[in-house]
Protein backbone atom coordinates (compact mmCIF):
# COMPACT_ATOMS: atom_id res chain seq x y z
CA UNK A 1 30.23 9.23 -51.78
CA UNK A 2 30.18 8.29 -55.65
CA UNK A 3 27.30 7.39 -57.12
CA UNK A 4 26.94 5.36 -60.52
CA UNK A 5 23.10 5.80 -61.92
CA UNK A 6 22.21 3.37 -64.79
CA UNK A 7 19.99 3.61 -67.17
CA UNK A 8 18.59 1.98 -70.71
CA UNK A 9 18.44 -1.50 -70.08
CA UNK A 10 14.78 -3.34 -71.63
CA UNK A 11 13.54 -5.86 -73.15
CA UNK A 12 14.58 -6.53 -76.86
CA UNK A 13 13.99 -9.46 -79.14
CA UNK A 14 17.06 -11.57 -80.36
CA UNK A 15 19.55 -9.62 -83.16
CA UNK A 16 17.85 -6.08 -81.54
CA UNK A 17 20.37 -3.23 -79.80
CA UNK A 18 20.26 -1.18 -76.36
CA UNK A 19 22.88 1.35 -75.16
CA UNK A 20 23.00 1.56 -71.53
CA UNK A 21 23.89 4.55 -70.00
CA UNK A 22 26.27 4.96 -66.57
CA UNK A 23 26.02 8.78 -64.86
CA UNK A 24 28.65 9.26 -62.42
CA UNK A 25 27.82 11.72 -59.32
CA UNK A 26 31.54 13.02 -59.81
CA UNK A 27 33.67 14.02 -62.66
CA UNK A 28 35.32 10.46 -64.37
CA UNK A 29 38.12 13.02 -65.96
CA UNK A 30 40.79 11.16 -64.23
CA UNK A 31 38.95 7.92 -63.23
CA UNK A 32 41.45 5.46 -64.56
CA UNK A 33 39.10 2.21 -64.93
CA UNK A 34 35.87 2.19 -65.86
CA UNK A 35 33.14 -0.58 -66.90
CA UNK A 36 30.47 -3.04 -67.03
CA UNK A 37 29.69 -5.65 -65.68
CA UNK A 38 26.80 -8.64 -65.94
CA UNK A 39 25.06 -11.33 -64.04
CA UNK A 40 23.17 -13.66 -64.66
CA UNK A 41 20.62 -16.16 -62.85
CA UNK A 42 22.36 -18.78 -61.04
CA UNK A 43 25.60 -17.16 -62.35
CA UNK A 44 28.72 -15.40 -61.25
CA UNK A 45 29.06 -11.57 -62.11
CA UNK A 46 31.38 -11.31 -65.00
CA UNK A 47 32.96 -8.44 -66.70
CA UNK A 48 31.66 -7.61 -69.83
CA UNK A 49 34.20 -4.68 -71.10
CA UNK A 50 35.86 -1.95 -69.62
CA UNK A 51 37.49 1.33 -70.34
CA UNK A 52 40.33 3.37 -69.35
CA UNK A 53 41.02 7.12 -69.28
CA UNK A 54 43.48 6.63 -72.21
CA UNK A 55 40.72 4.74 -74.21
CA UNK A 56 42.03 1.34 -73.87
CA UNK A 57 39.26 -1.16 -73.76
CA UNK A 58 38.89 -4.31 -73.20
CA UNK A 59 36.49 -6.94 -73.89
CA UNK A 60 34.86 -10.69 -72.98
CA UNK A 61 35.23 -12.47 -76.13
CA UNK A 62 31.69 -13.74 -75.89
CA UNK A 63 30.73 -9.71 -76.70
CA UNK A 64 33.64 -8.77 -78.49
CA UNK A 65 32.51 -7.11 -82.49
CA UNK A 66 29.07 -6.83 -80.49
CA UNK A 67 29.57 -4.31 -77.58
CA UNK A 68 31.27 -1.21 -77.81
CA UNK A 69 32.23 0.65 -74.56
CA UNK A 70 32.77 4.17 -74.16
CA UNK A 71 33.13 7.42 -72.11
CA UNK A 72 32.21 10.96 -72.36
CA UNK A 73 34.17 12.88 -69.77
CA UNK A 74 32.62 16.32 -70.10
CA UNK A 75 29.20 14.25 -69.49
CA UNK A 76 30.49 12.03 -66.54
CA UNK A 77 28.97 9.10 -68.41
CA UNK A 78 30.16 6.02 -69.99
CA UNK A 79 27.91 3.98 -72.09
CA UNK A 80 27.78 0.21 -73.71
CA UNK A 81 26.86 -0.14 -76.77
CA UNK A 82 25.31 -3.57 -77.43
CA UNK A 83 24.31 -4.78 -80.86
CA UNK A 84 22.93 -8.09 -82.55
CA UNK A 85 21.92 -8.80 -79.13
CA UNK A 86 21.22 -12.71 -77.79
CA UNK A 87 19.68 -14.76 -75.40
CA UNK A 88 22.50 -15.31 -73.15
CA UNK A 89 22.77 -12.05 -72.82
CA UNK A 90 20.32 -11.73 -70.58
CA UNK A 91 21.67 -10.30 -67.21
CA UNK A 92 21.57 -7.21 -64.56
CA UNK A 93 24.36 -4.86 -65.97
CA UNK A 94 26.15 -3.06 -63.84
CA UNK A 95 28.43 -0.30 -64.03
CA UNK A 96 31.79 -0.21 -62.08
CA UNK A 97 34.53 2.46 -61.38
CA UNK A 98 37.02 1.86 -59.52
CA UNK A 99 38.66 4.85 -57.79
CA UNK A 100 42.29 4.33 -55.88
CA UNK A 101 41.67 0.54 -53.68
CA UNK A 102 37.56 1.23 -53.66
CA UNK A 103 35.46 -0.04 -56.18
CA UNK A 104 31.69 1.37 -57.02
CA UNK A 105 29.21 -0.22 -58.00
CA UNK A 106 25.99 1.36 -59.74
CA UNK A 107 22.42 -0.53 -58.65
CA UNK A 108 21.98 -2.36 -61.63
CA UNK A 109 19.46 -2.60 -65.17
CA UNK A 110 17.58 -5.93 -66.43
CA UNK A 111 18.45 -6.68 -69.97
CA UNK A 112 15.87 -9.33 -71.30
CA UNK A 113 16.45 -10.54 -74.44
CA UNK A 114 13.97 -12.53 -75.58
CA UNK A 115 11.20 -13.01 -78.46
């Protein structure tokens, strides 16, 4: 069973950064998608950004030249990187991998931003 652990998510005021953190229970070496995702109250999850093994990312455009994903492999982590931070940002992240036809899901962090 894979298991996703997140961690690093807060409350920050408006403009402010956090860098969440993803652990995987496995090694992500040759985990081909990786990446976060976000919902908010009354809202749909949506993707935020995601990563492949090669390093090809991908972004919404309402983050994109604010987030910045990444992945360590030797660490089994990924992270997201989220600067100049906003209101609407406000959501449970969660972090996603999807292995072969399953897809795993971590439990989730609140991200408040707010002043």
């Amino acid at each position: 069973q894979v298991q996703l652990v997140e961690s690093g998510g807060g409350l920050v005021q408006p403009g402010g950064s956090l860098r969440l953190s993803c652990a995987a229970s496995i090694s992500i070496f040759s985990i081909r998608s990786m990446g976060w995702y976000r919902q908010a109250p009354g809202k749909q999850r949506e993707l935020v950004a995601a990563i492949t093994t090669g390093g090809s990312t991908n972004y919404a455009d309402s983050v994109k030249g604010r987030f910045t994903i990444s992945r360590d492999n030797a660490k089994n982590t990924q992270y997201l990187q989220m600067n100049s931070l906003k209101p609407e940002d406000t959501a449970v992240y969660y972090c996603h991998a999807r292995i072969g036809v399953y897809n795993y899901w971590g439990q989730g962090t609140q991200v408040t931003v707010s002043s």
